[in-house]
Structure formats: C-alpha cells, structure tokens
PDB file of N, CA and C in Angstrom:
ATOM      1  N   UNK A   1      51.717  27.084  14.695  1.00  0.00           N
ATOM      2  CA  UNK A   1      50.652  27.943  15.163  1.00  0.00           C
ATOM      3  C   UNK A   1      51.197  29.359  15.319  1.00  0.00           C
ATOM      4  N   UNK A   2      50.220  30.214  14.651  1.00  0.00           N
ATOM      5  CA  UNK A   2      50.978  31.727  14.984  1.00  0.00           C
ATOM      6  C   UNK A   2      50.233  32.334  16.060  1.00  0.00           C
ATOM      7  N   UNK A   3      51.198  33.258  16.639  1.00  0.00           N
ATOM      8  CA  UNK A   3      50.902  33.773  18.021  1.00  0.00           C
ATOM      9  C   UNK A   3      51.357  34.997  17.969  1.00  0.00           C
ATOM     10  N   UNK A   4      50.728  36.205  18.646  1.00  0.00           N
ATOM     11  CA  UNK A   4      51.095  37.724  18.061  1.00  0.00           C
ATOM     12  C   UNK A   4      51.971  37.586  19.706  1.00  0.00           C
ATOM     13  N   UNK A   5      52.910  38.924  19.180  1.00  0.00           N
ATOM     14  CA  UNK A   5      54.087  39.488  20.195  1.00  0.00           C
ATOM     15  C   UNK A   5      54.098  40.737  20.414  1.00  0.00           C
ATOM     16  N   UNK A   6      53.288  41.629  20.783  1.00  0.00           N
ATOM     17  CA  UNK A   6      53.433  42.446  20.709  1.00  0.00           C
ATOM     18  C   UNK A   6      54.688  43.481  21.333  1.00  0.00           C
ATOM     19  N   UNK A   7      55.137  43.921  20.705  1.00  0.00           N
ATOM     20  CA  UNK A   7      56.434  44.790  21.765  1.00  0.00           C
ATOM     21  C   UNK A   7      57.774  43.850  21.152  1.00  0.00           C
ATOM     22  N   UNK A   8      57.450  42.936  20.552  1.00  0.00           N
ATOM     23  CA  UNK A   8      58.277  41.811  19.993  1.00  0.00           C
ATOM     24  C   UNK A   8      59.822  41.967  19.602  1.00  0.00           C
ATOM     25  N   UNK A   9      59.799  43.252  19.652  1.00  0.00           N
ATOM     26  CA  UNK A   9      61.662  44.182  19.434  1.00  0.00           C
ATOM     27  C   UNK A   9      62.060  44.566  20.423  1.00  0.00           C
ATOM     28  N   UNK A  10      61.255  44.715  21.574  1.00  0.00           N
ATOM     29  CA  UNK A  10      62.205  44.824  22.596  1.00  0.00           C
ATOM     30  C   UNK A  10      63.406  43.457  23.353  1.00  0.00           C
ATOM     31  N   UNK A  11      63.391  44.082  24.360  1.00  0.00           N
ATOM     32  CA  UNK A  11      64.564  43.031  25.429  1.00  0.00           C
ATOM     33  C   UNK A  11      64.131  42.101  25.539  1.00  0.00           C
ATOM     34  N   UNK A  12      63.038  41.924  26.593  1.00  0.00           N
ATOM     35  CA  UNK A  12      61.976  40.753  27.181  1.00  0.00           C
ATOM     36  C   UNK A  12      61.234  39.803  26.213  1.00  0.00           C
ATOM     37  N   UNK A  13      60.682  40.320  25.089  1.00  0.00           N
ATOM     38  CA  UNK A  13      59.978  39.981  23.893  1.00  0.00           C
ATOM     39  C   UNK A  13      61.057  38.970  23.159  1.00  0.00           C
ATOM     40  N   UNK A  14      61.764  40.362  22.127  1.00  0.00           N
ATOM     41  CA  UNK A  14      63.192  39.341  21.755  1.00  0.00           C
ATOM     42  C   UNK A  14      63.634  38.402  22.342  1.00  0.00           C
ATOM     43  N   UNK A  15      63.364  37.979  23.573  1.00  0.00           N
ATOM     44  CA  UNK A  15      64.173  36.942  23.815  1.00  0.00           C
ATOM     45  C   UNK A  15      62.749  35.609  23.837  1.00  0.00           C
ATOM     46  N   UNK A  16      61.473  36.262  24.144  1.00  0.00           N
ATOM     47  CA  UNK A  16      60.411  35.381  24.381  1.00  0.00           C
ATOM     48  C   UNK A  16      60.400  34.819  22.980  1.00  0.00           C
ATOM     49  N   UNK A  17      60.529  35.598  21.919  1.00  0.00           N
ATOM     50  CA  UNK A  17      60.078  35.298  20.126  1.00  0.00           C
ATOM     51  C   UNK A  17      61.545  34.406  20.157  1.00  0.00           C
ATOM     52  N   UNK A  18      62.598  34.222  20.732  1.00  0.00           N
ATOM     53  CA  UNK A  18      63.353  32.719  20.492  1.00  0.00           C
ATOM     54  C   UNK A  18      62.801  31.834  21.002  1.00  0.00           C
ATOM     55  N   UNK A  19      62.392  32.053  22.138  1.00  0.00           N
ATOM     56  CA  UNK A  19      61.553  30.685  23.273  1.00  0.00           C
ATOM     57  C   UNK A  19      60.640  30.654  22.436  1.00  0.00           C
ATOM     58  N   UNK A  20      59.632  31.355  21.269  1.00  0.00           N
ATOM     59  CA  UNK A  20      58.788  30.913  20.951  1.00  0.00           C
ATOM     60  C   UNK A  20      58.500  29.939  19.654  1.00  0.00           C
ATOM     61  N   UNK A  21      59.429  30.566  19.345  1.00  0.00           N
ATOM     62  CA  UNK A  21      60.547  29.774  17.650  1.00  0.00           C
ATOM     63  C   UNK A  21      60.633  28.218  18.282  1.00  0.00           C
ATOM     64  N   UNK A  22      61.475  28.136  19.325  1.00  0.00           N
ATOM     65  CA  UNK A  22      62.238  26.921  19.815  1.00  0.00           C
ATOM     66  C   UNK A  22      60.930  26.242  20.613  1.00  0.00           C
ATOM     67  N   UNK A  23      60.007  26.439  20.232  1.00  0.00           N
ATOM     68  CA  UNK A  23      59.097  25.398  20.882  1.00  0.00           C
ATOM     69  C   UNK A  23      57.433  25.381  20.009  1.00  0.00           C
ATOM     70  N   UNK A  24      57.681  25.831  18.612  1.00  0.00           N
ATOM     71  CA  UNK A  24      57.208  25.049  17.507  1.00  0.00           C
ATOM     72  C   UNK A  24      56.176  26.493  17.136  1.00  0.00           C
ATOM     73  N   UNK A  25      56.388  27.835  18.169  1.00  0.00           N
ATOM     74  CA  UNK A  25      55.240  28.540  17.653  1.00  0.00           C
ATOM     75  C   UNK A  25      55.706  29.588  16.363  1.00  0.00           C
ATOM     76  N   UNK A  26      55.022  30.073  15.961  1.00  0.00           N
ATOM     77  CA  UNK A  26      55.185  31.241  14.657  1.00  0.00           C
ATOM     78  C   UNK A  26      54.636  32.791  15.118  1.00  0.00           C
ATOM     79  N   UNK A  27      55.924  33.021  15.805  1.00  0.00           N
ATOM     80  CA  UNK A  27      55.966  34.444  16.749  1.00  0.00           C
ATOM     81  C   UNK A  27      55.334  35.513  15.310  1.00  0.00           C
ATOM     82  N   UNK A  28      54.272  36.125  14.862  1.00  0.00           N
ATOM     83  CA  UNK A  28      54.266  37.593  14.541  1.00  0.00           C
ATOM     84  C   UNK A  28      54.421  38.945  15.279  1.00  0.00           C
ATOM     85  N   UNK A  29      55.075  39.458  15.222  1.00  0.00           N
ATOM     86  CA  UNK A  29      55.800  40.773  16.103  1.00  0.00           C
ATOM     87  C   UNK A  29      54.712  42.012  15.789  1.00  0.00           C
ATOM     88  N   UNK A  30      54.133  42.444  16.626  1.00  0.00           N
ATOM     89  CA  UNK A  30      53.915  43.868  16.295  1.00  0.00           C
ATOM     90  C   UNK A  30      54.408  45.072  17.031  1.00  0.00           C
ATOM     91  N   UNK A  31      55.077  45.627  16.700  1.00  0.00           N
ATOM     92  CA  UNK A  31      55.637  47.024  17.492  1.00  0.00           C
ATOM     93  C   UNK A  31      55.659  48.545  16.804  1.00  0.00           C
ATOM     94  N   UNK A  32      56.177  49.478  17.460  1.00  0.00           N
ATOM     95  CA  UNK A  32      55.979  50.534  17.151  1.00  0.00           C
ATOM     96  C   UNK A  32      57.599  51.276  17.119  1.00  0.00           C
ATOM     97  N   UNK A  33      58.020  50.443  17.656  1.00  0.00           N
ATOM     98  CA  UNK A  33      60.126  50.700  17.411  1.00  0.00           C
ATOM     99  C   UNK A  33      59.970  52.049  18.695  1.00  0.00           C
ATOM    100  N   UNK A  34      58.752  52.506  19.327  1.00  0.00           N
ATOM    101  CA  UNK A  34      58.719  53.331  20.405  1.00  0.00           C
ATOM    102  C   UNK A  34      59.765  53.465  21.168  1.00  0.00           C
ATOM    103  N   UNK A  35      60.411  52.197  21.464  1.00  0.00           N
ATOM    104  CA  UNK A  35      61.562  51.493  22.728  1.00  0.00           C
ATOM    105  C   UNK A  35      62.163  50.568  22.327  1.00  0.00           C
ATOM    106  N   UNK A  36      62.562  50.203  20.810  1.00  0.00           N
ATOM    107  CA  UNK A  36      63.302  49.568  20.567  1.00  0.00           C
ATOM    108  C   UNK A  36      63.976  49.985  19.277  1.00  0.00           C
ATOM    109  N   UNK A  37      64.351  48.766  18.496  1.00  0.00           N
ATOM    110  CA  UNK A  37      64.809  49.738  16.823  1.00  0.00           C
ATOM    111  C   UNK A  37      64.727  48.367  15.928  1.00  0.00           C
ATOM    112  N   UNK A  38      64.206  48.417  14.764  1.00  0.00           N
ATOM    113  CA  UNK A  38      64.166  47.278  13.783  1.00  0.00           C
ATOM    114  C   UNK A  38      65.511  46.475  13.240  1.00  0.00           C
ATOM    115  N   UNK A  39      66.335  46.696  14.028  1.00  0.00           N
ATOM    116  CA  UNK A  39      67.739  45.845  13.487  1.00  0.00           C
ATOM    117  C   UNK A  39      67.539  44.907  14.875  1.00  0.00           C
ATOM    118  N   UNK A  40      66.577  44.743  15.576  1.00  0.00           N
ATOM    119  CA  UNK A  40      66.564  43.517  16.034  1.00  0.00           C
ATOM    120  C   UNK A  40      65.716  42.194  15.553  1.00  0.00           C
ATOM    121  N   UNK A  41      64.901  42.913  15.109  1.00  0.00           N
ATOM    122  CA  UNK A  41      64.636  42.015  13.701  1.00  0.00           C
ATOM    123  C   UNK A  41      65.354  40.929  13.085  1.00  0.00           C
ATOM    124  N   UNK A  42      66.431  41.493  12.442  1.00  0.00           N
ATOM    125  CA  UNK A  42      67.810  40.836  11.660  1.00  0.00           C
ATOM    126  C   UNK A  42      68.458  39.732  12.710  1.00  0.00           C
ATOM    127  N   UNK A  43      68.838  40.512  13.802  1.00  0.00           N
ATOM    128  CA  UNK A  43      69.262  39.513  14.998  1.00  0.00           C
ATOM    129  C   UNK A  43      68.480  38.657  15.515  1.00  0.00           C
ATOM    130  N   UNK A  44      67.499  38.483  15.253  1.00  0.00           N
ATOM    131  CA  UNK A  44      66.418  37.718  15.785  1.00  0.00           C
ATOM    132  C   UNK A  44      66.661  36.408  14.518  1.00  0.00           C
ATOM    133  N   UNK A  45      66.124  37.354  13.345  1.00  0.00           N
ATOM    134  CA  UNK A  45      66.644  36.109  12.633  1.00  0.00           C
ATOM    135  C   UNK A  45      67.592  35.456  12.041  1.00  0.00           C
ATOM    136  N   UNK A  46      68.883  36.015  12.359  1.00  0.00           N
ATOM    137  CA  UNK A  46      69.893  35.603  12.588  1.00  0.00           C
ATOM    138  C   UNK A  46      70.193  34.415  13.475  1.00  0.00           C
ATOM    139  N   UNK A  47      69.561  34.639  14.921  1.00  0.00           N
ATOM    140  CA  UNK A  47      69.797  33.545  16.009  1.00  0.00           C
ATOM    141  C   UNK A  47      68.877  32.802  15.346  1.00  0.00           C
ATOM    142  N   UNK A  48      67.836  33.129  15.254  1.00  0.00           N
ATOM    143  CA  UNK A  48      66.853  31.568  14.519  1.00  0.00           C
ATOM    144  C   UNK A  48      66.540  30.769  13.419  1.00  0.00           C
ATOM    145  N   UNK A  49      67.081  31.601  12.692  1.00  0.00           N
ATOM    146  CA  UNK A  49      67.586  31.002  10.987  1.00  0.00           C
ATOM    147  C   UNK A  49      66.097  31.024  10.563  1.00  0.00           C
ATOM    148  N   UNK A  50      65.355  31.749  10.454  1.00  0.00           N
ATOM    149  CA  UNK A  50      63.933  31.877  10.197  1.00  0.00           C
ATOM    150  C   UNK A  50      63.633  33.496  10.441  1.00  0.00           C
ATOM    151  N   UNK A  51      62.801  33.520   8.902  1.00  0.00           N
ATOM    152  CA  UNK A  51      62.094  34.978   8.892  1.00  0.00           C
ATOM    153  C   UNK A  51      61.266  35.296  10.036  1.00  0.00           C
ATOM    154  N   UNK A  52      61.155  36.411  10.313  1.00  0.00           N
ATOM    155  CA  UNK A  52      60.328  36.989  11.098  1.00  0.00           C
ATOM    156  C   UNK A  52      59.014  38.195  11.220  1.00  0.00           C
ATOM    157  N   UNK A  53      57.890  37.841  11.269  1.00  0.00           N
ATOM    158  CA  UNK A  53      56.594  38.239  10.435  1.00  0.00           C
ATOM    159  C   UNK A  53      56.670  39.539  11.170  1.00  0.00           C
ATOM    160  N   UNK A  54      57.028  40.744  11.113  1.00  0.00           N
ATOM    161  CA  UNK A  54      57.026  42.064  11.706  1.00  0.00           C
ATOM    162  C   UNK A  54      55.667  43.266  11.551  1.00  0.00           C
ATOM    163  N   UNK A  55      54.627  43.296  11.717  1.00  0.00           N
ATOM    164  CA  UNK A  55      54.088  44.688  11.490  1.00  0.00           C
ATOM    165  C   UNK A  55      54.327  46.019  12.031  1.00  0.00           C
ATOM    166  N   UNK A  56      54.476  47.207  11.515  1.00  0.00           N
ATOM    167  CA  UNK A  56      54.702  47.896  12.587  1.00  0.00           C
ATOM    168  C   UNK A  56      53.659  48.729  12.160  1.00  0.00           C
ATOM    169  N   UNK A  57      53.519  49.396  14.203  1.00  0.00           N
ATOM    170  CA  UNK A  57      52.248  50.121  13.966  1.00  0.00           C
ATOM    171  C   UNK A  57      51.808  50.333  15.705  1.00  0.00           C
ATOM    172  N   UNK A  58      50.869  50.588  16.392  1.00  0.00           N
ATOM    173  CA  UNK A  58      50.515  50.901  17.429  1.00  0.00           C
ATOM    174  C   UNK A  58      49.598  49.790  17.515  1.00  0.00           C
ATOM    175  N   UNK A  59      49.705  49.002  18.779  1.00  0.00           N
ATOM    176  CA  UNK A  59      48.469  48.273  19.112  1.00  0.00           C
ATOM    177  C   UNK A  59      47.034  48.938  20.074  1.00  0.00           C
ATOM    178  N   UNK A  60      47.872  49.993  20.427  1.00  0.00           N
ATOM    179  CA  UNK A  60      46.127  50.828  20.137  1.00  0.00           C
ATOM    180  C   UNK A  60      45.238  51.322  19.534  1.00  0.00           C
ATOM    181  N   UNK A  61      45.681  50.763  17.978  1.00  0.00           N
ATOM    182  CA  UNK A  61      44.829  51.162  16.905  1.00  0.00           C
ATOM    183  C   UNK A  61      44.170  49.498  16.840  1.00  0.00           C
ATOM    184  N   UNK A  62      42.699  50.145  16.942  1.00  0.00           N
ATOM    185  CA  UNK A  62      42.225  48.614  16.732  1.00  0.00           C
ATOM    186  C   UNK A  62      41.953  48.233  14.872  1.00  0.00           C
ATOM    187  N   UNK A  63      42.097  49.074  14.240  1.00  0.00           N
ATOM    188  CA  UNK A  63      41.805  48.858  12.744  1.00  0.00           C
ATOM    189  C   UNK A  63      43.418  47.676  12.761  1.00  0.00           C
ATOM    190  N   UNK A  64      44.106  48.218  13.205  1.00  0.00           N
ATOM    191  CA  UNK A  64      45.880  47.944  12.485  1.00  0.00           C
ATOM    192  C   UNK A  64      45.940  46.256  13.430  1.00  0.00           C
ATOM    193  N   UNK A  65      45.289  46.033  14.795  1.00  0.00           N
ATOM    194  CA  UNK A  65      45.547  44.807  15.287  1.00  0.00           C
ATOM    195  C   UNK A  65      44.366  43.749  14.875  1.00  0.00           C
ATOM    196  N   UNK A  66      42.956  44.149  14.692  1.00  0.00           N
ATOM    197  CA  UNK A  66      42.193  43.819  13.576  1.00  0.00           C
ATOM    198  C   UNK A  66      42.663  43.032  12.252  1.00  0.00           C
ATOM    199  N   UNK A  67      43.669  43.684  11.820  1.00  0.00           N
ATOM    200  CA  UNK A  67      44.073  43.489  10.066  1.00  0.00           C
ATOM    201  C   UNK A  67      45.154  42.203  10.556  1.00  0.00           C
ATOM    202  N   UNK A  68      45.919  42.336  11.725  1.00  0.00           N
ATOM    203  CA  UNK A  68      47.374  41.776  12.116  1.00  0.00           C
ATOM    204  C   UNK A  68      46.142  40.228  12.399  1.00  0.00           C
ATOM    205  N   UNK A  69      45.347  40.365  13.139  1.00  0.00           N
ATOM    206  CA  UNK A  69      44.766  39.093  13.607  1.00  0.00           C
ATOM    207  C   UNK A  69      44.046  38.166  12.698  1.00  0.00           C
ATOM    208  N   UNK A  70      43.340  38.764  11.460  1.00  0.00           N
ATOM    209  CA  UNK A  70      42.798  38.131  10.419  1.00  0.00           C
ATOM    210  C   UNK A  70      43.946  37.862   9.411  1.00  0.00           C
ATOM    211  N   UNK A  71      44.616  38.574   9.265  1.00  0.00           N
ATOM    212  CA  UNK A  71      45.477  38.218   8.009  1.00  0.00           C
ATOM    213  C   UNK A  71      46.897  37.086   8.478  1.00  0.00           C
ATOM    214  N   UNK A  72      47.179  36.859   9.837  1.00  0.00           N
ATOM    215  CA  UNK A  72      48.296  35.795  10.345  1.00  0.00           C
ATOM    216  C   UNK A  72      47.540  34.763  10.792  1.00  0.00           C
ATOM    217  N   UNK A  73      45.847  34.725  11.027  1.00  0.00           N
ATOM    218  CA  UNK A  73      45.358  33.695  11.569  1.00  0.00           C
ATOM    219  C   UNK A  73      45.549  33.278  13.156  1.00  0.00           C
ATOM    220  N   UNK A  74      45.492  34.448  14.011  1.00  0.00           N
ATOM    221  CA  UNK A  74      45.737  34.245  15.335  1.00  0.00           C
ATOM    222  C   UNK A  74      44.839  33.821  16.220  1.00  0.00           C
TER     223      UNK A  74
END
C-alpha cells in the first residue's frame, strides 16, 4: 500500500520511511530539499535495499500534490 511522506528527507521522516518500508508500506516522499538535501534519498535506500518514489516540489501547490495522489494511488 502506498502512503505519501511528506518532508520524507528530513530527520524525523527518514527515519519514519524505514518504519514504513519495515512494516509492508510503500513510503512516496514528497519534499522540497527546503531542510534537507537529496543524498538522503540514496541512504534511505541504501538502509532498505529498495527504491524510493521521491517527488520534489512544494506541498502547497495543490496542482503538484493532486498529480502525486492520482498517479501513486494514495
């Protein structure tokens, strides 16, 4: 089941998108790298041996979380 993350590169997130891996869900990330940086990405899927569905973009654009929610099936 996929489930959006928003902020999904940060500290708190990054670590929720392993808890979310490790208990059967399909974390999609959306962030804006505002407060974080996309090489956690890599480390993410590094620790989980599984790709990781990333958009980036602002979730106060409702066109861009719109597109994220129809097209991952959330």
């Amino acid at each position: 089941m996929n489930i959006l993350l928003t902020g999904g590169a940060g500290y708190i997130a990054s670590h929720t998108c392993v808890a979310l891996i490790e208990a059967g869900y399909t974390p999609v990330i959306a962030d804006d790298f505002s407060n974080s940086h996309p090489e956690v990405l890599n480390r993410l899927e590094k620790i989980t041996g599984q790709s990781i569905a990333c958009k980036t973009g602002d979730v106060a654009d409702a066109a861009f979380m719109a597109d994220i929610l129809r097209r991952h099936d959330i």
